[in-house]
PDB file of N, CA and C in Angstrom:
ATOM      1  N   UNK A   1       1.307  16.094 -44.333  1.00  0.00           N
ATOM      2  CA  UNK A   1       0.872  17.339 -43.724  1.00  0.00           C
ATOM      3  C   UNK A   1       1.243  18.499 -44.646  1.00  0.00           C
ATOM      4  N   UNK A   2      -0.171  19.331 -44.952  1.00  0.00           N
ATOM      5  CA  UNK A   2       0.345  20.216 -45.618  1.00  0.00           C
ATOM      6  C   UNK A   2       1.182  21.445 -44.796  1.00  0.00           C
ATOM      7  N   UNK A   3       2.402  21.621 -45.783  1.00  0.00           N
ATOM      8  CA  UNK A   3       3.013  23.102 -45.536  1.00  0.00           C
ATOM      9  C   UNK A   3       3.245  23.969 -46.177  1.00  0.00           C
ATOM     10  N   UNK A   4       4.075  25.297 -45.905  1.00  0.00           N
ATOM     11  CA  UNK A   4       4.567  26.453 -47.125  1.00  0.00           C
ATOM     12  C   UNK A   4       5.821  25.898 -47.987  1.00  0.00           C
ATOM     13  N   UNK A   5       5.721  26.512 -48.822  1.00  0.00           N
ATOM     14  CA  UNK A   5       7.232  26.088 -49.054  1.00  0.00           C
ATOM     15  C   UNK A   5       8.366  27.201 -48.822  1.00  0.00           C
ATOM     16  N   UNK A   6       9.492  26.657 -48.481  1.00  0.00           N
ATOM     17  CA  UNK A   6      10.767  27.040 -47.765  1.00  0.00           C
ATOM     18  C   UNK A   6      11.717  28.161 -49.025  1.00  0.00           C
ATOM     19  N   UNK A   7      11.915  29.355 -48.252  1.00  0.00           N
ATOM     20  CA  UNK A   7      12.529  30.310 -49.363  1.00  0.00           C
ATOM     21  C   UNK A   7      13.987  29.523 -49.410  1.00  0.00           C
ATOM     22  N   UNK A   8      14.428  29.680 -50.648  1.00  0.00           N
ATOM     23  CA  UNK A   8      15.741  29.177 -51.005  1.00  0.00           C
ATOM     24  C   UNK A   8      15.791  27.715 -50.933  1.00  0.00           C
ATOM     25  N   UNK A   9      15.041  26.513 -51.013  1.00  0.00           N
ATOM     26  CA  UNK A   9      14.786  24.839 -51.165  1.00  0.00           C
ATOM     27  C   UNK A   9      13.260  25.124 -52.149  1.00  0.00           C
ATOM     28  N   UNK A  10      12.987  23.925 -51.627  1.00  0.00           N
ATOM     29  CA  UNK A  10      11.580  23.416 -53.143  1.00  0.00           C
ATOM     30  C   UNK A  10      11.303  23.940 -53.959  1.00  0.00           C
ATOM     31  N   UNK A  11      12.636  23.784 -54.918  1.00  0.00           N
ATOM     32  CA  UNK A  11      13.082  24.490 -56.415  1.00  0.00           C
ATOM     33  C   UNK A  11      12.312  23.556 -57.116  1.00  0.00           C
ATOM     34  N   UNK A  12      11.514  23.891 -57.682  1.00  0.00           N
ATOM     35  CA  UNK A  12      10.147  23.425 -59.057  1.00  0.00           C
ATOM     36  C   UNK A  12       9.145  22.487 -57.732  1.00  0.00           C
ATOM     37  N   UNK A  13       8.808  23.329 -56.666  1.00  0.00           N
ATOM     38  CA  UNK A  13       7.419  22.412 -55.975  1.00  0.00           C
ATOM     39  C   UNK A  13       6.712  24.012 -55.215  1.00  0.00           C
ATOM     40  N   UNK A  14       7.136  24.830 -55.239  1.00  0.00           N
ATOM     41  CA  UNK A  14       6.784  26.303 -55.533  1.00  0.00           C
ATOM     42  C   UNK A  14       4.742  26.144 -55.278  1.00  0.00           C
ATOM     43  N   UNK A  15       5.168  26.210 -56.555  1.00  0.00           N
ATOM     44  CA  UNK A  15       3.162  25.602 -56.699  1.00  0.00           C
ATOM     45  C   UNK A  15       2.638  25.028 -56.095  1.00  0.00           C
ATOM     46  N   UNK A  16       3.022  23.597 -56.408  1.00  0.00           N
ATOM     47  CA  UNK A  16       2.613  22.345 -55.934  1.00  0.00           C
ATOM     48  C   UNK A  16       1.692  22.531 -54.245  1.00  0.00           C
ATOM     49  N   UNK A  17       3.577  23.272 -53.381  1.00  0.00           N
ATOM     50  CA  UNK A  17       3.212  23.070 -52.324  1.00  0.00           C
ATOM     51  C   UNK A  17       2.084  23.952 -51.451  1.00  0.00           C
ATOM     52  N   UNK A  18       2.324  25.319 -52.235  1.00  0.00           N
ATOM     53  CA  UNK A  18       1.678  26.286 -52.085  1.00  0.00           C
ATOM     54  C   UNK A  18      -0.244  26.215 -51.912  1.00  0.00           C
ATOM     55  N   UNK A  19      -0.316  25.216 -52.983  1.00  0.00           N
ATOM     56  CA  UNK A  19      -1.868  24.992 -53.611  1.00  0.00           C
ATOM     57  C   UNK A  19      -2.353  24.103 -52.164  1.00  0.00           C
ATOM     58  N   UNK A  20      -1.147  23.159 -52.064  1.00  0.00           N
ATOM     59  CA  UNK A  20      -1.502  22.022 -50.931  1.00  0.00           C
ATOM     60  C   UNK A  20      -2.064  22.724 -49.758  1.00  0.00           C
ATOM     61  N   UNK A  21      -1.092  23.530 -49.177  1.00  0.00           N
ATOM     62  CA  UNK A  21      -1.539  24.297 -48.349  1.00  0.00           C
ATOM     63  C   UNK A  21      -2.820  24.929 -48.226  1.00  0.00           C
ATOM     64  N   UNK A  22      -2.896  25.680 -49.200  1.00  0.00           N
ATOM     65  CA  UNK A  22      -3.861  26.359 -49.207  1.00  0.00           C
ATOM     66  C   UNK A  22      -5.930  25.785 -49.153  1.00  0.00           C
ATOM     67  N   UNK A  23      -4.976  24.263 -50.146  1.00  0.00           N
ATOM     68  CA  UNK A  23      -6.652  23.485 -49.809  1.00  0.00           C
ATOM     69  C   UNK A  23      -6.390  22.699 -48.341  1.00  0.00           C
ATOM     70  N   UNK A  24      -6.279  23.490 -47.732  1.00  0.00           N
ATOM     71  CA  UNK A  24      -6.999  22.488 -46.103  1.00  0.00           C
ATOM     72  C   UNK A  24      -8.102  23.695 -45.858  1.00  0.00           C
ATOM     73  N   UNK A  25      -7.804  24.872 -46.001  1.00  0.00           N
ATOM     74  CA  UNK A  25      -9.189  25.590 -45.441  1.00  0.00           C
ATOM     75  C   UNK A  25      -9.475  26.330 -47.170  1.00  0.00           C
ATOM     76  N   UNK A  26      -9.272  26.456 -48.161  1.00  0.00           N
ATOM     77  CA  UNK A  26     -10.014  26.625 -49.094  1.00  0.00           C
ATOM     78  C   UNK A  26     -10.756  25.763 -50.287  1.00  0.00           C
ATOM     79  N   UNK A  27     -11.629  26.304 -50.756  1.00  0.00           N
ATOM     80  CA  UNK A  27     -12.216  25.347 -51.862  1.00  0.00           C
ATOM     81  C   UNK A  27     -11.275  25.748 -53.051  1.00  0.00           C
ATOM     82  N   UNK A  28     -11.381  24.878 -54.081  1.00  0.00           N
ATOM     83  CA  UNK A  28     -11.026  24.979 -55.574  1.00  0.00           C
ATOM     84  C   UNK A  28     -11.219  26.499 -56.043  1.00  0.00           C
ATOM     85  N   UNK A  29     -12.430  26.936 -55.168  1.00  0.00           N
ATOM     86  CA  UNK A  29     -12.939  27.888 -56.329  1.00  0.00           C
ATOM     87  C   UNK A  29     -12.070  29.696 -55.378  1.00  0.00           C
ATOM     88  N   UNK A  30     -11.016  29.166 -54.223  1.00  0.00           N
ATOM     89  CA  UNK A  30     -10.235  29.886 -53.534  1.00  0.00           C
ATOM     90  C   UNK A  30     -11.494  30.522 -52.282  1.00  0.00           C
ATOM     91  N   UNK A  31     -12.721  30.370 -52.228  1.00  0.00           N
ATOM     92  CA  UNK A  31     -13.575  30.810 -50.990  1.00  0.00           C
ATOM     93  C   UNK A  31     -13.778  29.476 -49.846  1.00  0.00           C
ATOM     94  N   UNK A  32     -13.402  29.978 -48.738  1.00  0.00           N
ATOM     95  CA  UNK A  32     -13.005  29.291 -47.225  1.00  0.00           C
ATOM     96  C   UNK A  32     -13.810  28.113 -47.368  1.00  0.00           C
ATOM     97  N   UNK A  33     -13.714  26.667 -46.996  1.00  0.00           N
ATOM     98  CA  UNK A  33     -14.469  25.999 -46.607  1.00  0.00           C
ATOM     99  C   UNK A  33     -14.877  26.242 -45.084  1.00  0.00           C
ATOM    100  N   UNK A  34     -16.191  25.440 -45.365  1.00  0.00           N
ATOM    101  CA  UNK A  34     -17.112  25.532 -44.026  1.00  0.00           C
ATOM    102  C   UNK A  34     -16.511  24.872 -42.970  1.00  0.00           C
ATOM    103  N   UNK A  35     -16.479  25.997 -41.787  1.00  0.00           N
ATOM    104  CA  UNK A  35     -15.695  25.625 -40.900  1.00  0.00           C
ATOM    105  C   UNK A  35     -14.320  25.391 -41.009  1.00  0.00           C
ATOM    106  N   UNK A  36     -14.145  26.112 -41.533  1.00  0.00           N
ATOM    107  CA  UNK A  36     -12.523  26.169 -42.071  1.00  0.00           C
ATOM    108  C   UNK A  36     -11.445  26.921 -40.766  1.00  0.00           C
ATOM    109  N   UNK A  37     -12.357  28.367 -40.449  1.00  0.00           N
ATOM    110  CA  UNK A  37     -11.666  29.103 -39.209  1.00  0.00           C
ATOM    111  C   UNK A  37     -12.910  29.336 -38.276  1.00  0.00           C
ATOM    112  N   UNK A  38     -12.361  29.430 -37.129  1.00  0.00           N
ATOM    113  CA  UNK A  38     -13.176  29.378 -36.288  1.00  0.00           C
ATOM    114  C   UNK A  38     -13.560  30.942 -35.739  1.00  0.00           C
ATOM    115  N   UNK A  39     -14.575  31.087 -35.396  1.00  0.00           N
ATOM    116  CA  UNK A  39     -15.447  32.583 -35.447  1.00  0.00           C
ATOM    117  C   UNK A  39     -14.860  32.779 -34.295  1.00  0.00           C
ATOM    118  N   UNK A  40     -15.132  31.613 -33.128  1.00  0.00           N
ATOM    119  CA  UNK A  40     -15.187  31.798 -31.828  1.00  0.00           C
ATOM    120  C   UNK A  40     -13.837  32.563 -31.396  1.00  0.00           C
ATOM    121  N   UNK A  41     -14.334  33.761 -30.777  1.00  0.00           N
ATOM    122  CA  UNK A  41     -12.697  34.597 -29.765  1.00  0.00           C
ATOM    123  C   UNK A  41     -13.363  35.555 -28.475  1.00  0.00           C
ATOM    124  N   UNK A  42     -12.095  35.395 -27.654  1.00  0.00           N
ATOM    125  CA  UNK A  42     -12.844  35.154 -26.251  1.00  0.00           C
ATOM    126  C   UNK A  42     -13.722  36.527 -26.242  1.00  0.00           C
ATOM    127  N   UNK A  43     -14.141  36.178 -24.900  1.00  0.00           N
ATOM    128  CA  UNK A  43     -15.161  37.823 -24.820  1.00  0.00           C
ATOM    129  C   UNK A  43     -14.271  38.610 -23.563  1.00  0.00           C
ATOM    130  N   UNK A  44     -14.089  39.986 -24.705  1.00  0.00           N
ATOM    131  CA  UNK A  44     -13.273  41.189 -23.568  1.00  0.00           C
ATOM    132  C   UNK A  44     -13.408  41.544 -22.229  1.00  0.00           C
ATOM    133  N   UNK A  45     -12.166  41.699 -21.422  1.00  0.00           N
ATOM    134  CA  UNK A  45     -12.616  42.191 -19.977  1.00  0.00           C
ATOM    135  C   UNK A  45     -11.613  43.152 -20.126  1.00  0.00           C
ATOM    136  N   UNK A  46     -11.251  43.344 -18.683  1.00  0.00           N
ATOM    137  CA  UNK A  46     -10.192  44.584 -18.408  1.00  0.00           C
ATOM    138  C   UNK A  46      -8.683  43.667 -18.644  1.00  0.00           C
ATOM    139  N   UNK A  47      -8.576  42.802 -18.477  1.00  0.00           N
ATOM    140  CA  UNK A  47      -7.059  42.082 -18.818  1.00  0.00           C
ATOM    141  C   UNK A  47      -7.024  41.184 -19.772  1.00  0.00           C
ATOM    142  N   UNK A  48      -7.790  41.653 -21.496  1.00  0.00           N
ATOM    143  CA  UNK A  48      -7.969  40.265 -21.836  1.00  0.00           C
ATOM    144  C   UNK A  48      -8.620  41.027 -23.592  1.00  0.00           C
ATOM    145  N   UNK A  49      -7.669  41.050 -24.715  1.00  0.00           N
ATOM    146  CA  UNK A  49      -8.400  41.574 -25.636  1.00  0.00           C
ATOM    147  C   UNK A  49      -9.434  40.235 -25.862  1.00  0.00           C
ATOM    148  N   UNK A  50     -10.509  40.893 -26.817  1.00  0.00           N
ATOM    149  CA  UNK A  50     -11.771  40.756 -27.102  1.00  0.00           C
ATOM    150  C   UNK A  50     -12.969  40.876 -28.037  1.00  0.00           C
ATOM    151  N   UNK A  51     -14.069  40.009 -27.957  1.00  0.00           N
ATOM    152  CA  UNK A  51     -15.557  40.507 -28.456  1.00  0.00           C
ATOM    153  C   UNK A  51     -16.085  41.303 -27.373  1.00  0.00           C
ATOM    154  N   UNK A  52     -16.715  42.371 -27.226  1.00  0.00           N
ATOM    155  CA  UNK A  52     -17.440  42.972 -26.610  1.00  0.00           C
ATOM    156  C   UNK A  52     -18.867  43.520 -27.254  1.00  0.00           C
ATOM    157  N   UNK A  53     -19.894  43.590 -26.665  1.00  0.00           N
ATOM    158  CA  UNK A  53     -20.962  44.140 -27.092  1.00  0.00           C
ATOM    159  C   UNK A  53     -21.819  44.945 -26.353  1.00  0.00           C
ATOM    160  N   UNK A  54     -22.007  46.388 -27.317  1.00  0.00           N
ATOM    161  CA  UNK A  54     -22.120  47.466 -26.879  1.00  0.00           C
ATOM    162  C   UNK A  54     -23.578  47.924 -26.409  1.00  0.00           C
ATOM    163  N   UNK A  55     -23.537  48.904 -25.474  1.00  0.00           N
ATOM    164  CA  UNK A  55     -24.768  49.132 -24.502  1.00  0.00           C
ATOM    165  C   UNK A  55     -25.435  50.289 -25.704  1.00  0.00           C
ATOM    166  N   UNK A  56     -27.056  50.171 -25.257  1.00  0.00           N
ATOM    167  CA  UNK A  56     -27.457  51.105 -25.941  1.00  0.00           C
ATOM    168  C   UNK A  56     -27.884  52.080 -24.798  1.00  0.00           C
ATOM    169  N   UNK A  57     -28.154  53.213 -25.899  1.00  0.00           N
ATOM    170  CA  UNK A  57     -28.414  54.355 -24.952  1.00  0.00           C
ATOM    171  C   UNK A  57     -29.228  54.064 -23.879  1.00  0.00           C
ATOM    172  N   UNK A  58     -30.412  53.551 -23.940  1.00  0.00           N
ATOM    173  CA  UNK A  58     -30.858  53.594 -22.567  1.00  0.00           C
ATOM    174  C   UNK A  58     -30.406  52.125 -21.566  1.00  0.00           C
ATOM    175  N   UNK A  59     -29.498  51.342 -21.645  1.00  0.00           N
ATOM    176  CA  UNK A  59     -28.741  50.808 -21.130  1.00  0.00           C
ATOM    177  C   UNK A  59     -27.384  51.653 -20.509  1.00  0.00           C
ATOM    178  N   UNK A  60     -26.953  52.896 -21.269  1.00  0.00           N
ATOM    179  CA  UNK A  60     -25.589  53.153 -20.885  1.00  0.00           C
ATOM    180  C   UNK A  60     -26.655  54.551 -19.483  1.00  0.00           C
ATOM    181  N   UNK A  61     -27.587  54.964 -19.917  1.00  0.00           N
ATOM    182  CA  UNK A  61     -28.778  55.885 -19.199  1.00  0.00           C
ATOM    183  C   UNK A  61     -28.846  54.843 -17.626  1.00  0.00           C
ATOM    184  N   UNK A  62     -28.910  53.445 -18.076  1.00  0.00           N
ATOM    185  CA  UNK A  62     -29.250  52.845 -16.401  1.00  0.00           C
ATOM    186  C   UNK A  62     -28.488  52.782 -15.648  1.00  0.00           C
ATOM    187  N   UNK A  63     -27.500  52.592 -16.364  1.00  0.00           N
ATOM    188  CA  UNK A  63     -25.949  52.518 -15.590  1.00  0.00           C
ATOM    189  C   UNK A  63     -25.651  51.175 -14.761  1.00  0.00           C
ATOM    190  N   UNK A  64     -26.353  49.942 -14.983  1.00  0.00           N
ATOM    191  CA  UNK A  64     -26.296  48.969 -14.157  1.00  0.00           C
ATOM    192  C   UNK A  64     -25.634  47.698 -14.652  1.00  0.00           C
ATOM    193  N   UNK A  65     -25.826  47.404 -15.774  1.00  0.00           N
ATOM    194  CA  UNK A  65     -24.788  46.452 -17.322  1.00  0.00           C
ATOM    195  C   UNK A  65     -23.159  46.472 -16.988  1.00  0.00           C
ATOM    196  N   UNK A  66     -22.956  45.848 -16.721  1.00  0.00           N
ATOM    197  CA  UNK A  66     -21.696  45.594 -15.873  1.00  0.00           C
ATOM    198  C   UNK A  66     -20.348  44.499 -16.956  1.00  0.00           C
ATOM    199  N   UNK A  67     -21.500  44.473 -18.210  1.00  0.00           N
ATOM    200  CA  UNK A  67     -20.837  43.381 -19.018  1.00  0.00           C
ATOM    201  C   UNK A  67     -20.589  44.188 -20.488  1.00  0.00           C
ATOM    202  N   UNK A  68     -21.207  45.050 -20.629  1.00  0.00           N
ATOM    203  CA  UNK A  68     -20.885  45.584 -22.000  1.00  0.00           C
ATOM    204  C   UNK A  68     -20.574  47.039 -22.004  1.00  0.00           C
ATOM    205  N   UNK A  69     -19.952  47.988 -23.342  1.00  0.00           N
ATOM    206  CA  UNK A  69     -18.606  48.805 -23.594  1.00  0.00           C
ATOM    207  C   UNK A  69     -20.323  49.779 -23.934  1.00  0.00           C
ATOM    208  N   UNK A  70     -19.149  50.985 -23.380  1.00  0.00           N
ATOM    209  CA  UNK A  70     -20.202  52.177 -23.568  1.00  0.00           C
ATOM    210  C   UNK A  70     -19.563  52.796 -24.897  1.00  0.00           C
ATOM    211  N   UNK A  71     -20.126  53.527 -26.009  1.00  0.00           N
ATOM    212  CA  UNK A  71     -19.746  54.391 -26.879  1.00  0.00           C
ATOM    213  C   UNK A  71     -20.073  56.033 -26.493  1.00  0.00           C
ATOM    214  N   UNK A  72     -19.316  56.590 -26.953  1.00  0.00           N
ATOM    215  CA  UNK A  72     -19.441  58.136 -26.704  1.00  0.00           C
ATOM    216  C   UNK A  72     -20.724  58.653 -26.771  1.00  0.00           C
ATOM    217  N   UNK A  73     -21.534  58.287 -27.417  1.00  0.00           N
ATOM    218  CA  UNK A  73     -23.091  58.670 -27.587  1.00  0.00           C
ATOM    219  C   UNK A  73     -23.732  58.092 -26.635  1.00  0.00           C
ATOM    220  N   UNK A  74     -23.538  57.003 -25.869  1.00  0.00           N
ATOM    221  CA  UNK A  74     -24.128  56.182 -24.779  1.00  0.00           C
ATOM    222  C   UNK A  74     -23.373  57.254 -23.532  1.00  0.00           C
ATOM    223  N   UNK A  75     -22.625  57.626 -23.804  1.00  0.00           N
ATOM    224  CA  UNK A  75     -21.786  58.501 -22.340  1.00  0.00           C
ATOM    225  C   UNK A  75     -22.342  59.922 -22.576  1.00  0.00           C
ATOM    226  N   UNK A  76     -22.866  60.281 -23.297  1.00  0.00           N
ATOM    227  CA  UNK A  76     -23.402  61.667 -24.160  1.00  0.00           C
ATOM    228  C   UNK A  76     -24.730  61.383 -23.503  1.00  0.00           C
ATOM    229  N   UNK A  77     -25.619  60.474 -23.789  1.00  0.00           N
ATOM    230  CA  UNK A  77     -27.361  60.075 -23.674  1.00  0.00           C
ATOM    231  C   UNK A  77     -27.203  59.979 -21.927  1.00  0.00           C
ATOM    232  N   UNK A  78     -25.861  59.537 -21.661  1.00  0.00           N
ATOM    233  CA  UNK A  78     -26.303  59.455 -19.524  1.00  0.00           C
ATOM    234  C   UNK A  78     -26.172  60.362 -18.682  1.00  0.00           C
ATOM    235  N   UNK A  79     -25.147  61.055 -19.739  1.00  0.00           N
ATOM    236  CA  UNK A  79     -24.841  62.574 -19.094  1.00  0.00           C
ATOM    237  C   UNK A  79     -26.498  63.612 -19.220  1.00  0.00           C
ATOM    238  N   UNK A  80     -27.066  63.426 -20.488  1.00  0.00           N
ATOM    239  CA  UNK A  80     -28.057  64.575 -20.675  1.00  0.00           C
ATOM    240  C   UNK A  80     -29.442  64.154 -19.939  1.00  0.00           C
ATOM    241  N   UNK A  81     -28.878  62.581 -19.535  1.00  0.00           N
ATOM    242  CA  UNK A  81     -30.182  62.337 -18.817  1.00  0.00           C
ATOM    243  C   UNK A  81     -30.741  62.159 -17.462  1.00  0.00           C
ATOM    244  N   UNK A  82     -29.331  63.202 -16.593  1.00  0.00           N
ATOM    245  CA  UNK A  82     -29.514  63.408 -15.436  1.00  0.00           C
ATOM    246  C   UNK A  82     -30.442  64.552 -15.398  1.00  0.00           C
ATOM    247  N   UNK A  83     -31.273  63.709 -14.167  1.00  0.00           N
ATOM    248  CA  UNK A  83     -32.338  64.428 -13.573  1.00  0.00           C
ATOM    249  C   UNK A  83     -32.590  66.091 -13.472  1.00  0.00           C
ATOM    250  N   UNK A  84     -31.489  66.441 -12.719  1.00  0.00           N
ATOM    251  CA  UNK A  84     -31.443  67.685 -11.658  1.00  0.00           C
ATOM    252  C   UNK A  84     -29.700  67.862 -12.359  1.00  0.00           C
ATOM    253  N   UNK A  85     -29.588  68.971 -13.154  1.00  0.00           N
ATOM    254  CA  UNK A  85     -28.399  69.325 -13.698  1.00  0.00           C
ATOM    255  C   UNK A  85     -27.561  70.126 -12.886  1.00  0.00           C
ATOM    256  N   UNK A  86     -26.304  70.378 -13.372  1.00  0.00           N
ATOM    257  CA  UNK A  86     -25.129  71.254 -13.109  1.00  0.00           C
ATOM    258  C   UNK A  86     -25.829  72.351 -13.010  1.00  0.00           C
ATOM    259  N   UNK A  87     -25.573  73.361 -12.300  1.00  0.00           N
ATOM    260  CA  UNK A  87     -25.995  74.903 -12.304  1.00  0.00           C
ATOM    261  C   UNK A  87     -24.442  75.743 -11.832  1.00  0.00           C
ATOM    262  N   UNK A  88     -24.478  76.856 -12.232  1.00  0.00           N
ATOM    263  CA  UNK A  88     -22.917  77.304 -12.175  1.00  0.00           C
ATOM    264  C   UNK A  88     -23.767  78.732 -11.727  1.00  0.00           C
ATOM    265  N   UNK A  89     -22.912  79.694 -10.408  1.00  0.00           N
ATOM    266  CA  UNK A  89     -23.776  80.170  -9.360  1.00  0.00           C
ATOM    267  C   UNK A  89     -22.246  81.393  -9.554  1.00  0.00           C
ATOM    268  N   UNK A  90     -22.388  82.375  -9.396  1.00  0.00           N
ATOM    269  CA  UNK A  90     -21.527  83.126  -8.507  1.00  0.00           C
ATOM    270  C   UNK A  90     -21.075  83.419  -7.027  1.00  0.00           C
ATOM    271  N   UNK A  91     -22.703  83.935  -6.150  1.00  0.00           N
ATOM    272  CA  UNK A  91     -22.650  83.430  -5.071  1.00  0.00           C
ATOM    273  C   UNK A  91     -23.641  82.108  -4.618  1.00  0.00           C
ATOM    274  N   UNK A  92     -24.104  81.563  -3.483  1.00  0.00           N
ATOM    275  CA  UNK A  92     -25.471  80.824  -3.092  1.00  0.00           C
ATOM    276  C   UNK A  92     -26.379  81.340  -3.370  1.00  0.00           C
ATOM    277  N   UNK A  93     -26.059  83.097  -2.885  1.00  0.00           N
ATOM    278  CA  UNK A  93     -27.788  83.523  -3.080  1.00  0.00           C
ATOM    279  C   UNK A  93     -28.368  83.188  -4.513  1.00  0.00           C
ATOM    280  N   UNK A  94     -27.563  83.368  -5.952  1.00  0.00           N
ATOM    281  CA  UNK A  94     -28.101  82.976  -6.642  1.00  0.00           C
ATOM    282  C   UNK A  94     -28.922  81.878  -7.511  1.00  0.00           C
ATOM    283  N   UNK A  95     -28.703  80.939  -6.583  1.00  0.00           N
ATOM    284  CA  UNK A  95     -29.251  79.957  -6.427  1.00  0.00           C
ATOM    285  C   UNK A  95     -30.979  79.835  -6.883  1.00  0.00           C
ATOM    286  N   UNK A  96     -31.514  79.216  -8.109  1.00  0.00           N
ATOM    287  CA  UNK A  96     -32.719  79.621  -8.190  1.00  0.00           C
ATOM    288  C   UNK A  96     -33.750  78.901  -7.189  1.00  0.00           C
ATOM    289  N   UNK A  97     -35.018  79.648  -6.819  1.00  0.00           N
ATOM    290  CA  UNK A  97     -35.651  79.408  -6.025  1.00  0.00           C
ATOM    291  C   UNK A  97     -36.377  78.088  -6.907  1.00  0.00           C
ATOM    292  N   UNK A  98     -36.292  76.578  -5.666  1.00  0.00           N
ATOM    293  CA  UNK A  98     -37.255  75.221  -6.166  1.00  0.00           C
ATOM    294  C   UNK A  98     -35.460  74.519  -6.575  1.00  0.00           C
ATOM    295  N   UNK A  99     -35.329  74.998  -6.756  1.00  0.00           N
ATOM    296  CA  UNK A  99     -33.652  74.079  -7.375  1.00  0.00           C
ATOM    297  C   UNK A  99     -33.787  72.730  -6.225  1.00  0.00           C
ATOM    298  N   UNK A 100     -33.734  71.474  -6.877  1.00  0.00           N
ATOM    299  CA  UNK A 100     -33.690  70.492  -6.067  1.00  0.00           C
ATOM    300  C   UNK A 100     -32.626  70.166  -5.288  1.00  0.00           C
ATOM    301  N   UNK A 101     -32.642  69.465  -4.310  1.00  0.00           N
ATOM    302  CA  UNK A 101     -31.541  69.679  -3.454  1.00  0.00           C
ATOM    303  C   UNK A 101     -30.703  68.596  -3.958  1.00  0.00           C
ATOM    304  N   UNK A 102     -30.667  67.797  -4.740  1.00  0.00           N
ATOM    305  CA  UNK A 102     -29.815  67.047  -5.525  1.00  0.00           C
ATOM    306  C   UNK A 102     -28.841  67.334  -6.825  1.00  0.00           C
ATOM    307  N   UNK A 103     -29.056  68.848  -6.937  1.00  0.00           N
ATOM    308  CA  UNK A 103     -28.757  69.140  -8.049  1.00  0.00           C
ATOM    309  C   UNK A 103     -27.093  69.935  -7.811  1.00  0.00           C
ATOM    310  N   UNK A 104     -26.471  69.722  -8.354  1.00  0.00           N
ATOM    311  CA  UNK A 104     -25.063  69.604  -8.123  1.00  0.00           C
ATOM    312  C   UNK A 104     -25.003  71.131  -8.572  1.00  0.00           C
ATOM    313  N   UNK A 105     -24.415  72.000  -7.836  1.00  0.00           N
ATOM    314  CA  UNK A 105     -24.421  73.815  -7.396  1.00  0.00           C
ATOM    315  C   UNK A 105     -22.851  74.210  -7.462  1.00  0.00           C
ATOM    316  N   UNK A 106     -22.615  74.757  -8.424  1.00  0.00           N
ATOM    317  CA  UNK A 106     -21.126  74.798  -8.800  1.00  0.00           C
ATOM    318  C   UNK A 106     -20.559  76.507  -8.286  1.00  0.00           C
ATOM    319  N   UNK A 107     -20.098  77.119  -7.294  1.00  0.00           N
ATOM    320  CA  UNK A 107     -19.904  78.394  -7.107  1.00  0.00           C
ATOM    321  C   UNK A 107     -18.465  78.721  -7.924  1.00  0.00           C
ATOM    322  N   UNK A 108     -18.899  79.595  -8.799  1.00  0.00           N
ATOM    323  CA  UNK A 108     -17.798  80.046  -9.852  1.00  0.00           C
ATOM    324  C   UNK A 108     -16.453  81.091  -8.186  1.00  0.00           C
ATOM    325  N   UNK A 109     -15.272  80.578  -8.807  1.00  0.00           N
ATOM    326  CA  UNK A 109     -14.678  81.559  -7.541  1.00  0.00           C
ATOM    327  C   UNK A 109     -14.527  82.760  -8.312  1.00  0.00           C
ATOM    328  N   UNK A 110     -14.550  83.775  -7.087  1.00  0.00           N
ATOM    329  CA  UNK A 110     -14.459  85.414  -7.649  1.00  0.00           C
ATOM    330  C   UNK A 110     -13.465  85.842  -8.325  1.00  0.00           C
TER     331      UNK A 110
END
């Protein structure tokens, strides 16, 4: 079985053992043999580092993808792509006339 060699023992196997080691996952020419390490690593959740793969804008826009990581530009594209926007009001009356009634009416306080 190959191993490292041990600091302070395998006085003149230095090399030897070093090389041994090293060919179980490399070739001669020092680049990985095939299948040497394995790609596979688990896929991310909330308790569990990870692969994750990321929503695109009009995925992070649907809001329904329940399996993949939003980026700031995907949280940027869902924000600008609400319908009926923020409006910032002093009183109600200013309220513009047709403003949908879904549209979120922010009264600045006096």
């Amino acid at each position: 079985m190959a191993r490292l060699p041990e600091p302070g023992g395998d006085d003149g196997q230095w090399g030897l053992l070093l090389n041994e080691y090293l060919s179980v996952s490399h070739n001669p020419s020092g680049t990985l043999k095939a299948d040497s390490i394995s790609s596979a690593a688990p896929d991310a959740s909330s308790s569990t580092k990870g692969v994750v793969q990321l929503a695109s804008s009009s995925e992070a826009i649907a809001g329904t993808d329940t399996t993949k990581a939003v980026t700031a530009a995907g949280v940027n594209a869902a924000i600008t792509a609400v319908a009926n926007p923020i409006i910032f009001v002093d009183a109600l009356s200013e309220i513009p006339p047709g403003t949908p009634v879904d549209t979120l009416v922010i009264v600045r306080a006096a």
